[in-house]
C-alpha atoms as a PDB file:
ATOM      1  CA  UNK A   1    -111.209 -46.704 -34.866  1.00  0.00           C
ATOM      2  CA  UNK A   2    -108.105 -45.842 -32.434  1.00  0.00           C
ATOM      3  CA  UNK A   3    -109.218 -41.911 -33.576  1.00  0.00           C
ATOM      4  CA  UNK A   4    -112.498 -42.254 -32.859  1.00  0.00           C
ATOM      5  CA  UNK A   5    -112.259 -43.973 -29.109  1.00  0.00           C
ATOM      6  CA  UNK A   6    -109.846 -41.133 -28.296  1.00  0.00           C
ATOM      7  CA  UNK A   7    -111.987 -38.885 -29.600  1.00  0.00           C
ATOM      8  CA  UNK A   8    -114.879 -39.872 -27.581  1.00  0.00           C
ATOM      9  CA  UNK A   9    -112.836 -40.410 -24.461  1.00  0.00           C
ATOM     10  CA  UNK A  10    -111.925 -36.683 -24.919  1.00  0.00           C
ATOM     11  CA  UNK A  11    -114.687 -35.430 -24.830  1.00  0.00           C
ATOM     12  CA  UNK A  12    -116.332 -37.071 -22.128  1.00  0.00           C
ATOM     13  CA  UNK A  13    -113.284 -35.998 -20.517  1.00  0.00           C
ATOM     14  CA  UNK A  14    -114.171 -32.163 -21.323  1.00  0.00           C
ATOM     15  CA  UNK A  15    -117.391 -32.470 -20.580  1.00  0.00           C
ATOM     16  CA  UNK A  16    -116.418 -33.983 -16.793  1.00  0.00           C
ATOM     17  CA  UNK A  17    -114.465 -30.869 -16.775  1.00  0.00           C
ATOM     18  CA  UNK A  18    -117.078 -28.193 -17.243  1.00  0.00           C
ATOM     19  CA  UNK A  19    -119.176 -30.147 -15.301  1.00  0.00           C
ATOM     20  CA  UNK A  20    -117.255 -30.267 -11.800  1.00  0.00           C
ATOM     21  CA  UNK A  21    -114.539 -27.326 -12.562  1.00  0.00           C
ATOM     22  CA  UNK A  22    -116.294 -25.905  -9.554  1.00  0.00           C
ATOM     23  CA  UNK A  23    -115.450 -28.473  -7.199  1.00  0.00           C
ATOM     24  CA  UNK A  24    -111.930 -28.019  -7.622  1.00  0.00           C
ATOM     25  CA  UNK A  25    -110.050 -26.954  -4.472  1.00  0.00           C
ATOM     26  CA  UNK A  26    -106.931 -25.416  -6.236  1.00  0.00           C
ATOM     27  CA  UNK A  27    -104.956 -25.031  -9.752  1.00  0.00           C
ATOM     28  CA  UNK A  28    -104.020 -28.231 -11.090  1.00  0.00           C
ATOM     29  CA  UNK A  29    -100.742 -29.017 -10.358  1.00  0.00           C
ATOM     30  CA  UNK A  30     -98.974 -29.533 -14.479  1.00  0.00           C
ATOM     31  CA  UNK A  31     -96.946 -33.031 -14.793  1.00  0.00           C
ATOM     32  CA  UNK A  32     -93.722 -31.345 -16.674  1.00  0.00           C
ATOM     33  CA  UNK A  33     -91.294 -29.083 -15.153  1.00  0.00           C
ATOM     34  CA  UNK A  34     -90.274 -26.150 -17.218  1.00  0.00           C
ATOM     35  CA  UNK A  35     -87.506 -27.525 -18.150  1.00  0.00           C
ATOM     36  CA  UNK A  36     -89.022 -30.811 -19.682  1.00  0.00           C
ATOM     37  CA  UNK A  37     -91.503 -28.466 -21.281  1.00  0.00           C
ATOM     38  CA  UNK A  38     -89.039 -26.210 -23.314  1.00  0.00           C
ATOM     39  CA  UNK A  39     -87.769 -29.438 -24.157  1.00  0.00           C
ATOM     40  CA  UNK A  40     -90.364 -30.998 -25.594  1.00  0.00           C
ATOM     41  CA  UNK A  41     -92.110 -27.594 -27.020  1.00  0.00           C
ATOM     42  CA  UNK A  42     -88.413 -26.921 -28.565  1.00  0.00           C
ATOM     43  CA  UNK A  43     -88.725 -30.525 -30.230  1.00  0.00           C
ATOM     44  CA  UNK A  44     -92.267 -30.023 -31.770  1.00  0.00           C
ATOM     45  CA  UNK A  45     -91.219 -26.260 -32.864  1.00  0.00           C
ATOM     46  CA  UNK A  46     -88.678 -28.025 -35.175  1.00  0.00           C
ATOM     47  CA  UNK A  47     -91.467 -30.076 -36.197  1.00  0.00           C
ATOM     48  CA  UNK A  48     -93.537 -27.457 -37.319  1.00  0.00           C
ATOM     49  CA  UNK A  49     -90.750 -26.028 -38.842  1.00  0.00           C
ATOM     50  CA  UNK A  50     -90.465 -29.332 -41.455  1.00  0.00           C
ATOM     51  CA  UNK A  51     -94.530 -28.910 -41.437  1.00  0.00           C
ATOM     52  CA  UNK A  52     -94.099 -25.406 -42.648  1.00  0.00           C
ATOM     53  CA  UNK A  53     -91.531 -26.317 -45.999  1.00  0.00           C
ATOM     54  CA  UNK A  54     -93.614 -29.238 -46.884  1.00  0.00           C
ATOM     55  CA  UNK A  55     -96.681 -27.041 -47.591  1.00  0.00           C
ATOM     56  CA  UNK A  56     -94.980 -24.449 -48.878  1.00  0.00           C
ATOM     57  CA  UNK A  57     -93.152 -27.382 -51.253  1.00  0.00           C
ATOM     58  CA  UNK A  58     -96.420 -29.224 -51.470  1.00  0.00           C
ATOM     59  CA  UNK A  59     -98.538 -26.282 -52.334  1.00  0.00           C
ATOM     60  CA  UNK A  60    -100.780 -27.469 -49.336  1.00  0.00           C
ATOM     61  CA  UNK A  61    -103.844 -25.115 -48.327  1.00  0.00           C
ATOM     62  CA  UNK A  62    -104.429 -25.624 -44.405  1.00  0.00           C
ATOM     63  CA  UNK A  63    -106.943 -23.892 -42.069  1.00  0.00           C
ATOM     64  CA  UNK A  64    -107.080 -24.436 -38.366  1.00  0.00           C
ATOM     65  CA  UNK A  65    -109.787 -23.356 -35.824  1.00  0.00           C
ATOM     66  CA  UNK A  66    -109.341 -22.499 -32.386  1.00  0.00           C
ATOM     67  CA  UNK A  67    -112.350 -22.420 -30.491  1.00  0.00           C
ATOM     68  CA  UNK A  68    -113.264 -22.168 -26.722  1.00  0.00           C
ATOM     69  CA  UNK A  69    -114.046 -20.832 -23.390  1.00  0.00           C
ATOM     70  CA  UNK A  70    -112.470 -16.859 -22.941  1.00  0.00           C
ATOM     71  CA  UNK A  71    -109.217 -17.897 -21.169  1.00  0.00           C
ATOM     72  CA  UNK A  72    -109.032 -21.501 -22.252  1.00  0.00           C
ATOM     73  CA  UNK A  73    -105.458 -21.320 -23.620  1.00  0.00           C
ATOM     74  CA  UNK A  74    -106.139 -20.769 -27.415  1.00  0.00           C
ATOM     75  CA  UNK A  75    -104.008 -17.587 -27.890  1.00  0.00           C
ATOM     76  CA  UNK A  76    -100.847 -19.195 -26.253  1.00  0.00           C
ATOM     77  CA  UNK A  77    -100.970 -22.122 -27.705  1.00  0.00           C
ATOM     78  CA  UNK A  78    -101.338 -20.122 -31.475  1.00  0.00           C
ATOM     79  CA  UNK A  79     -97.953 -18.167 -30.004  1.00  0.00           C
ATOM     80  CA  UNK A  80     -96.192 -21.399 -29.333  1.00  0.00           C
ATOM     81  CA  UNK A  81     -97.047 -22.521 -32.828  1.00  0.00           C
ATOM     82  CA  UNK A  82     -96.276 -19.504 -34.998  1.00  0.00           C
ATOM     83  CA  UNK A  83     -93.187 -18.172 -32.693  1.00  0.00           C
ATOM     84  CA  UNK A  84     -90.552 -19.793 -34.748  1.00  0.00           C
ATOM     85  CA  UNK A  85     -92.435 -20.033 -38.068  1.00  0.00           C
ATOM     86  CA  UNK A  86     -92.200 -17.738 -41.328  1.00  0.00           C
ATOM     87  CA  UNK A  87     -95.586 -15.569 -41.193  1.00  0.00           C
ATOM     88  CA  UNK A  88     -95.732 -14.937 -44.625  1.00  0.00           C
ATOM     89  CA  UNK A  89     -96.504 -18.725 -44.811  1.00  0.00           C
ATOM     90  CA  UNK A  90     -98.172 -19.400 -41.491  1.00  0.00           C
ATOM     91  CA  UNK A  91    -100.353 -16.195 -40.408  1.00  0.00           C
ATOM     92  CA  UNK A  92    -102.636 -15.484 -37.851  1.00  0.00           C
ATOM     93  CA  UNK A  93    -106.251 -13.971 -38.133  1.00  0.00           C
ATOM     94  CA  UNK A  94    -108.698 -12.829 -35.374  1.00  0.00           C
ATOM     95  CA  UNK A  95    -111.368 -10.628 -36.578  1.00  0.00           C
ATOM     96  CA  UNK A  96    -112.816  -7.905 -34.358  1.00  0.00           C
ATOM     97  CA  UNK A  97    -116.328  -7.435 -33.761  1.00  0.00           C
ATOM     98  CA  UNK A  98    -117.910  -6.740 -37.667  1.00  0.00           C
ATOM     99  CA  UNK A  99    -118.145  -3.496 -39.028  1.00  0.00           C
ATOM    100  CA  UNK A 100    -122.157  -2.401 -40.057  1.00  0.00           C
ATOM    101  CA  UNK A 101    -121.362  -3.048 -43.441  1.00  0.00           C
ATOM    102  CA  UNK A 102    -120.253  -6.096 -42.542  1.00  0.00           C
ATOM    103  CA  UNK A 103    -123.086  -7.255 -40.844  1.00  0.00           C
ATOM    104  CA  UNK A 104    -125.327  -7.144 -43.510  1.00  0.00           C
ATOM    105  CA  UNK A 105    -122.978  -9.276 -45.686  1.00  0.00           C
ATOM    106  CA  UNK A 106    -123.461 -13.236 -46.150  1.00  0.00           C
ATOM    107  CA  UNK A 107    -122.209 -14.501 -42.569  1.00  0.00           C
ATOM    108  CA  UNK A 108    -119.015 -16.247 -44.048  1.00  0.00           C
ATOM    109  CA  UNK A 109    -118.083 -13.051 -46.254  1.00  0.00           C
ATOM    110  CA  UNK A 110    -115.653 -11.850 -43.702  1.00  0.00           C
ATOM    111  CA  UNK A 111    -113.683 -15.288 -43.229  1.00  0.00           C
ATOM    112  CA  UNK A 112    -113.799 -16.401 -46.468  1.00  0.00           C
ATOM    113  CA  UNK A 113    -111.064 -13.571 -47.847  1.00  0.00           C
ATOM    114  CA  UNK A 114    -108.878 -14.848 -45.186  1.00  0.00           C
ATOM    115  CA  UNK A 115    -108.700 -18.418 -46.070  1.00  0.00           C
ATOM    116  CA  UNK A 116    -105.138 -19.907 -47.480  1.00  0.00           C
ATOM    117  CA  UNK A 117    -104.056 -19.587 -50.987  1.00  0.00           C
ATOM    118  CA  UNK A 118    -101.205 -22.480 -51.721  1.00  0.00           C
ATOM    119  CA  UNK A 119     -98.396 -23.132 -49.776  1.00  0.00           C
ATOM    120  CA  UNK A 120    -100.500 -21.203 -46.933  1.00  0.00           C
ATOM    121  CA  UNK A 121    -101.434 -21.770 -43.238  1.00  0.00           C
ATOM    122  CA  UNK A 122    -104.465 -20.109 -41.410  1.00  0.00           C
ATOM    123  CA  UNK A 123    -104.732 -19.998 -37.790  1.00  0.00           C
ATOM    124  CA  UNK A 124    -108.459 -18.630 -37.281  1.00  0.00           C
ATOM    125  CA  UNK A 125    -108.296 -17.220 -33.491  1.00  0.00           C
ATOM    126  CA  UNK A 126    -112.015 -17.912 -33.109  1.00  0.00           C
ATOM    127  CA  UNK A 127    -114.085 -17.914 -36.376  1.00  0.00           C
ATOM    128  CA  UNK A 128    -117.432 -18.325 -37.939  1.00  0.00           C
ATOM    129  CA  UNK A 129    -118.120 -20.418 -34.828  1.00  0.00           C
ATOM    130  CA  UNK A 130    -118.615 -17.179 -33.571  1.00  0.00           C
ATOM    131  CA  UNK A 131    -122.484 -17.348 -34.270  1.00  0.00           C
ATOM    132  CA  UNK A 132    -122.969 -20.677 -32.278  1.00  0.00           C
ATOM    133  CA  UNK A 133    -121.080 -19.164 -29.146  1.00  0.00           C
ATOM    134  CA  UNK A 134    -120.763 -15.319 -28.399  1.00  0.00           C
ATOM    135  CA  UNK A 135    -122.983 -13.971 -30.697  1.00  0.00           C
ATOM    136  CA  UNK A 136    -125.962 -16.716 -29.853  1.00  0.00           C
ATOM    137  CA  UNK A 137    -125.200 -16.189 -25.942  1.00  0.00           C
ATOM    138  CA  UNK A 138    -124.759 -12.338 -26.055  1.00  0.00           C
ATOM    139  CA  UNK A 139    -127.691 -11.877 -27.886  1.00  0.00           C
ATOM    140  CA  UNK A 140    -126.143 -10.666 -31.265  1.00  0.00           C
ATOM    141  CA  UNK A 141    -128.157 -12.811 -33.486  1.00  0.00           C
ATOM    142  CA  UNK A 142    -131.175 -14.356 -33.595  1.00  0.00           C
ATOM    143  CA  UNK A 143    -132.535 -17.931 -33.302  1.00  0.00           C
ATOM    144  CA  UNK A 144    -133.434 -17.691 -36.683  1.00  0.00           C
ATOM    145  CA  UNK A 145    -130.003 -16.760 -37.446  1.00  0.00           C
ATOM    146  CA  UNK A 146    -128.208 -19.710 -35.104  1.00  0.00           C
ATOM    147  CA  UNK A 147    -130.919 -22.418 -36.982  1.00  0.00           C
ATOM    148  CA  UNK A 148    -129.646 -21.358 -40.407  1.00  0.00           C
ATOM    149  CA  UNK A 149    -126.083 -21.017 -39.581  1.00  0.00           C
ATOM    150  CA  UNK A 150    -126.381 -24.804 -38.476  1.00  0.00           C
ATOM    151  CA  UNK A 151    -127.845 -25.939 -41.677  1.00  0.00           C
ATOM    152  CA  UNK A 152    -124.800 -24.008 -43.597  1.00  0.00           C
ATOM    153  CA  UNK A 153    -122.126 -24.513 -41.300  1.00  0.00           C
ATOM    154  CA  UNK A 154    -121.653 -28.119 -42.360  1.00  0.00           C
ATOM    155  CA  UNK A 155    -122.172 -27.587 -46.317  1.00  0.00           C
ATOM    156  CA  UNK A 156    -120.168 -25.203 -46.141  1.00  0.00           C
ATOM    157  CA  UNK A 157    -117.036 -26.615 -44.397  1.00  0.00           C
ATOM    158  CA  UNK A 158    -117.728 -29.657 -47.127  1.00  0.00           C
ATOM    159  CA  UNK A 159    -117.013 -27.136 -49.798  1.00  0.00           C
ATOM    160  CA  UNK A 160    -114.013 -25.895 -48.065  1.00  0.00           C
ATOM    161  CA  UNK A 161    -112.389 -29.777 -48.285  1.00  0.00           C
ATOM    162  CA  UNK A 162    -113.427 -30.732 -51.484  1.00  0.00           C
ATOM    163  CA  UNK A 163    -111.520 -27.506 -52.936  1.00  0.00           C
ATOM    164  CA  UNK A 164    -108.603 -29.242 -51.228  1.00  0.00           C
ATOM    165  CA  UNK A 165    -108.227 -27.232 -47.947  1.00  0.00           C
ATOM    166  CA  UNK A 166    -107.128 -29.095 -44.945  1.00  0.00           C
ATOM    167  CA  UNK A 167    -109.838 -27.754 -42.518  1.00  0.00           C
ATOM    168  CA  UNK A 168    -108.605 -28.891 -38.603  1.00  0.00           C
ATOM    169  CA  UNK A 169    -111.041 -27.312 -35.935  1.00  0.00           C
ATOM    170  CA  UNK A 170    -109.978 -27.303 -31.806  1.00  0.00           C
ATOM    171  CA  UNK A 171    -111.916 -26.545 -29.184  1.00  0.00           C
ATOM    172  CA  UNK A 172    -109.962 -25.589 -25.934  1.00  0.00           C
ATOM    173  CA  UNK A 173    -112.147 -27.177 -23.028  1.00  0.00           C
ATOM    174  CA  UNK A 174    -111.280 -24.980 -19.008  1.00  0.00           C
ATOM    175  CA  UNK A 175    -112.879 -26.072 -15.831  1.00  0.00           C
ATOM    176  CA  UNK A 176    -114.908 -23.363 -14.175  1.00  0.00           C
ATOM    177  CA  UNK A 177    -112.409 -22.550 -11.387  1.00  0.00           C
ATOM    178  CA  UNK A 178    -109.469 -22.470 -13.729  1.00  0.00           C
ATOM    179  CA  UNK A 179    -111.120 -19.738 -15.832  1.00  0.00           C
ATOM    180  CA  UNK A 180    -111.644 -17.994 -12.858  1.00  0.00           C
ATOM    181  CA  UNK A 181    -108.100 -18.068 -11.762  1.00  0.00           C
ATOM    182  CA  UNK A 182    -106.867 -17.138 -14.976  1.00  0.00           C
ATOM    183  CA  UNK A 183    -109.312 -14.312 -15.281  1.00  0.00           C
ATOM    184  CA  UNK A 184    -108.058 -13.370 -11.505  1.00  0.00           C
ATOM    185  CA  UNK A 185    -104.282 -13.290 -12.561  1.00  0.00           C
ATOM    186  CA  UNK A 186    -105.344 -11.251 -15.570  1.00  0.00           C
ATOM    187  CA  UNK A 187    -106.602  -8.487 -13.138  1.00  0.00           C
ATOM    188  CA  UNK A 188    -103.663  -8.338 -11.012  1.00  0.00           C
ATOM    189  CA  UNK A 189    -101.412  -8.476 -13.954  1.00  0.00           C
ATOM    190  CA  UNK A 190    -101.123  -4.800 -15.413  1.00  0.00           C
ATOM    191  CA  UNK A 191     -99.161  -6.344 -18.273  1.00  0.00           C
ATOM    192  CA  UNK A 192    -102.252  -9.007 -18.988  1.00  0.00           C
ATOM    193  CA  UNK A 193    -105.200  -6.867 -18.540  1.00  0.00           C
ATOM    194  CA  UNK A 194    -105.921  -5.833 -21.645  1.00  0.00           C
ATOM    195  CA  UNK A 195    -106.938  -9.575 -22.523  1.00  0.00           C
ATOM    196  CA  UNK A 196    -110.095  -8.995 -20.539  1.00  0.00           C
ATOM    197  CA  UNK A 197    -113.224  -7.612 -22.238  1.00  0.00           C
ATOM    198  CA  UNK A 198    -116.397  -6.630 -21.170  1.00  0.00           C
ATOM    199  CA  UNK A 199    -117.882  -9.823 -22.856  1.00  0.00           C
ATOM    200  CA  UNK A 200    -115.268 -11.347 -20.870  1.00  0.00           C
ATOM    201  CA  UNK A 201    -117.162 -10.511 -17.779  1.00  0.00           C
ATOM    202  CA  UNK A 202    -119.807 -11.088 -18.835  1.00  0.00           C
ATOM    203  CA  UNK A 203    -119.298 -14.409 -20.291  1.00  0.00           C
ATOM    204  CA  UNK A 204    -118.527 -15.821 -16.521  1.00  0.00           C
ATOM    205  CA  UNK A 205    -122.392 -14.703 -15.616  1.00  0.00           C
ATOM    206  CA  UNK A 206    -123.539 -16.870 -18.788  1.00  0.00           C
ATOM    207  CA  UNK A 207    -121.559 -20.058 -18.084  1.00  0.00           C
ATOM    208  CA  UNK A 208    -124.362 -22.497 -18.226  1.00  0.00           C
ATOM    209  CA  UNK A 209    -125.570 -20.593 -21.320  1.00  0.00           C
ATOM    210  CA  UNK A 210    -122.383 -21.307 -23.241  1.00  0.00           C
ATOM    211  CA  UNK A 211    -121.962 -25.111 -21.915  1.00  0.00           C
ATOM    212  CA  UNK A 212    -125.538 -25.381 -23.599  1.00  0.00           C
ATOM    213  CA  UNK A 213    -124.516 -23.654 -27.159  1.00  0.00           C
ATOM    214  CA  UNK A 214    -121.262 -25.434 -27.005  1.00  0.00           C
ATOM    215  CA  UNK A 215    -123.314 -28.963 -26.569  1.00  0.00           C
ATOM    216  CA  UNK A 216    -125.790 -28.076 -29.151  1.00  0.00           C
ATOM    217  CA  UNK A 217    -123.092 -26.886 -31.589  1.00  0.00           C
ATOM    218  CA  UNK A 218    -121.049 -30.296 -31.841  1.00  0.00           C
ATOM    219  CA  UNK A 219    -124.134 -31.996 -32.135  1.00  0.00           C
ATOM    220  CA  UNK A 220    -124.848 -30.311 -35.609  1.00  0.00           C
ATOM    221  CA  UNK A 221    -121.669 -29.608 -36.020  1.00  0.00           C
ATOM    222  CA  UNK A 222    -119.254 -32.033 -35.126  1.00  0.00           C
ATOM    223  CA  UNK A 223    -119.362 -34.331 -38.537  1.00  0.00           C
ATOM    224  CA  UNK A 224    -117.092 -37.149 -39.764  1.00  0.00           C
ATOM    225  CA  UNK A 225    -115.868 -35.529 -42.558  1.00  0.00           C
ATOM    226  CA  UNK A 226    -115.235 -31.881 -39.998  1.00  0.00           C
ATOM    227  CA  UNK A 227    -114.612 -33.340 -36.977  1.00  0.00           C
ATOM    228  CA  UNK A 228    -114.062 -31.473 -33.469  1.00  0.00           C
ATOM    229  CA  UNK A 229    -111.474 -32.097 -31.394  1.00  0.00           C
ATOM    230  CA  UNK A 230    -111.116 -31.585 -27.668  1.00  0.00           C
ATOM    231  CA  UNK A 231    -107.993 -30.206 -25.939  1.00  0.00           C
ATOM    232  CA  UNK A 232    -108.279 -30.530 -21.958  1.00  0.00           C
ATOM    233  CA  UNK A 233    -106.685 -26.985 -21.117  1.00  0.00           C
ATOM    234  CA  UNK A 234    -106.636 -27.102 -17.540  1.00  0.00           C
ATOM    235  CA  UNK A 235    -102.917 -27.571 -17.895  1.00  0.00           C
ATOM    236  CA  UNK A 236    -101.567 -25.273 -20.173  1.00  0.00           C
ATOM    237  CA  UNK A 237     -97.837 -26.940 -20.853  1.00  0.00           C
ATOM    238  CA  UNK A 238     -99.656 -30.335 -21.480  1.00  0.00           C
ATOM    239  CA  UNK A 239    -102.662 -28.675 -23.459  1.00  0.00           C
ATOM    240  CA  UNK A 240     -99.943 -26.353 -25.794  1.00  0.00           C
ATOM    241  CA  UNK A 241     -97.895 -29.652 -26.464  1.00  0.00           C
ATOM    242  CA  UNK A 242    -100.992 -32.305 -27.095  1.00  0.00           C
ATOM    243  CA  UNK A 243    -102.508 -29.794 -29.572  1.00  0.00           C
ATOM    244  CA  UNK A 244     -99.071 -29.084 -31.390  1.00  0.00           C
ATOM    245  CA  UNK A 245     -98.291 -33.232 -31.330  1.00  0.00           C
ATOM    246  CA  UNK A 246    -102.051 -33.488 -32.667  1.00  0.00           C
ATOM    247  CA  UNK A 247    -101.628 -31.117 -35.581  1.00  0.00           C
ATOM    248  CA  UNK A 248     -98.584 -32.543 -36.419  1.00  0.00           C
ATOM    249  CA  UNK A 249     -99.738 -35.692 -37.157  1.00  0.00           C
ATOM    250  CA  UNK A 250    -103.001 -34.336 -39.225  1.00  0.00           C
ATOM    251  CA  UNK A 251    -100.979 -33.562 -42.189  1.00  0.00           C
ATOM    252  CA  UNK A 252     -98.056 -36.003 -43.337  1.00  0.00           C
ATOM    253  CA  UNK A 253     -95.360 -34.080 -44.297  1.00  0.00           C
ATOM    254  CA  UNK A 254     -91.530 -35.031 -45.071  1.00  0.00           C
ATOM    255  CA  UNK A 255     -88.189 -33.274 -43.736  1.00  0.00           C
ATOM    256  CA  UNK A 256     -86.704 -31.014 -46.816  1.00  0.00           C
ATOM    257  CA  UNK A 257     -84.720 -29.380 -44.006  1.00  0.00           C
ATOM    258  CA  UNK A 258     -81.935 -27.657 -46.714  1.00  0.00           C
ATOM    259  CA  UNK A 259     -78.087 -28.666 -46.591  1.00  0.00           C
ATOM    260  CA  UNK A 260     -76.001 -26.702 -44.118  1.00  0.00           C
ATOM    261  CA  UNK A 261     -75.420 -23.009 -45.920  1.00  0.00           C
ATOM    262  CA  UNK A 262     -71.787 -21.886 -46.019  1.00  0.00           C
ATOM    263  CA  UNK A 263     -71.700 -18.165 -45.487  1.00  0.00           C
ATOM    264  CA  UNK A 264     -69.961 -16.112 -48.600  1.00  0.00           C
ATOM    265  CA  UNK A 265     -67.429 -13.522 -47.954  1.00  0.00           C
ATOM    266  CA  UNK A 266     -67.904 -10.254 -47.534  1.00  0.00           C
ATOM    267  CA  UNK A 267     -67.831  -8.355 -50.684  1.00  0.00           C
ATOM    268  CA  UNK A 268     -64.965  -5.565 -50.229  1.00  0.00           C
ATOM    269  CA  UNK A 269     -64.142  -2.271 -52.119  1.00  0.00           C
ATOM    270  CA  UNK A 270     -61.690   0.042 -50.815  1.00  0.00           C
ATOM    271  CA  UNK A 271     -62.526   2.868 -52.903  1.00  0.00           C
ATOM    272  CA  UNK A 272     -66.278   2.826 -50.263  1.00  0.00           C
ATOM    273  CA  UNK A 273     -65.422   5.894 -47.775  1.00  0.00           C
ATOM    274  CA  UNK A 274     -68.449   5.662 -45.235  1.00  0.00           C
ATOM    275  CA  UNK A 275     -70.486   9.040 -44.496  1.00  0.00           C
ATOM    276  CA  UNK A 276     -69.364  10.358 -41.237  1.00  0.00           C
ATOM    277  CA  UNK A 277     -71.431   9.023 -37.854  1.00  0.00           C
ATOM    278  CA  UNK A 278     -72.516  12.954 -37.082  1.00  0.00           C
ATOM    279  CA  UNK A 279     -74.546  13.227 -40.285  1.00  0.00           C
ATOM    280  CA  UNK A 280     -76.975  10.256 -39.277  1.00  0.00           C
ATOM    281  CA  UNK A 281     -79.814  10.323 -36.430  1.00  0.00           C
ATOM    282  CA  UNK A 282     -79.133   7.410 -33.722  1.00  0.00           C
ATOM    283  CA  UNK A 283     -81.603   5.909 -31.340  1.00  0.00           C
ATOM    284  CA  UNK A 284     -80.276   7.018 -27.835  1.00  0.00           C
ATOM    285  CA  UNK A 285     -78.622   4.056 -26.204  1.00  0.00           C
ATOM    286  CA  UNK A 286     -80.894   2.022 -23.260  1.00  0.00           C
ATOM    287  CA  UNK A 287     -79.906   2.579 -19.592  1.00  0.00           C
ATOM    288  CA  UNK A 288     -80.897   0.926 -16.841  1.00  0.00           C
ATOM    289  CA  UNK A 289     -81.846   3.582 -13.950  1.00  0.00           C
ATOM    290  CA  UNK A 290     -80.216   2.746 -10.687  1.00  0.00           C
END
């Protein structure tokens, strides 16, 4: 019941956001210093870290979806989660736009090869969802399309749990004006520009349009048994460490942290002579240029 309040609360929260994101005067002002947010972040990286053995152990099969607004926060929080963690075990995926062939395959062809096998993580950076947002908005599908991916979209997230995937979906909620200023700092940033698209641009022209997919898309959706939940992204420290807490504490897990390893000795033969330096082919050593 505690879940479900919370739930609720969050997402009248998000939907307060997107609804007077305009008004505000300035970038929210986050509640943790950088310090206390390494802190914490460092904390639920070790976390993650116990997550990561126990379905490995466990044999577990987990797939998480991050969905949102372009700029929301998804990709930074997916670095925070994955910088410390084995990616042969926890891996990544974020699908470019589909190929022709592609397109004329069943819609979930594409994702499906990508799901977990066990002892597996999957961290879909956007996903199938793809038809209720960009491709809906853009114009890349039809309505016919959108009506039938709604009927599947549940049935077929019900098949992915009862062949015992954990299936965890996220939707990263931004205010208007803090998309905007994010989008800004992107175009000043030579080092961040490549993050914006052309359907980037685009996508701040159709804002209304995507508020009203996004709505109609949890309503079909957004089921008990494939829930949605809402991270409030305005804040990026708080939003990277409430989704991170929240995952955590989707899957029970156990600490089989190892015992301390002692470090053998060096094997040693005196009869190896090592090839002289001049026959190999260094990199050129880094200087700074004053």
């Amino acid at each position: 019941m505690a879940k479900d309040e919370s739930k609720s609360k969050a997402k009248n929260k998000a939907g307060k956001y997107e609804a007077v994101g305009a008004e505000q005067a300035k970038k929210p002002k986050s509640t943790l210093t950088n310090k206390q947010y390494e802190a914490e972040l460092q904390k639920l990286q070790v976390e993650l870290i116990k997550l990561q053995a126990w379905i490995k152990e466990k044999g577990l099969k987990v797939v998480v979806l991050f969905e949102g607004r372009d700029a929301a926060g998804k990709g930074g929080t997916i670095k925070r989660i994955t910088e410390k963690l084995n990616p042969r075990i926890v891996r990544v995926v974020a699908l470019p736009v589909p190929t022709e062939r592609e397109k004329t395959q069943w819609y979930f062809q594409r994702y499906v090869q990508h799901l977990p096998a066990a002892g597996e993580m999957v961290l879909f950076d956007r996903s199938w969802y793809n038809r209720a947002g960009v491709e809906r908005v853009m114009g890349f599908c039809t309505e016919d399309e959108v009506r039938e991916f709604f009927r599947s979209v549940p049935e077929f997230e019900a098949m992915l749990i009862r062949s015992g995937i954990i299936l965890i979906k996220y939707w990263f909620s931004v205010s208007d004006e803090e998309q905007e200023r994010r989008f800004r700092a992107r175009i000043d940033d030579i080092t961040r520009r490549w993050k914006l698209s052309p359907m980037d641009m685009a996508s701040r022209t159709k804002w209304v349009e995507y508020s009203k997919a996004k709505d109609e898309m949890f309503r079909y959706t957004d089921t008990k048994q494939s829930p949605w939940y809402v991270v409030n992204s305005d804040d990026k420290k708080i939003a990277r460490l409430s989704c991170i807490s929240h995952l955590l504490s989707m899957i029970p897990y156990e600490d089989l942290t190892p015992e301390p390893i002692e470090l053998p000795p060096r094997q040693r033969d005196d009869n190896y002579i090592r090839p002289p330096m001049e026959t190999q082919t260094f990199v050129p050593m880094y200087k700074i240029k004053q």
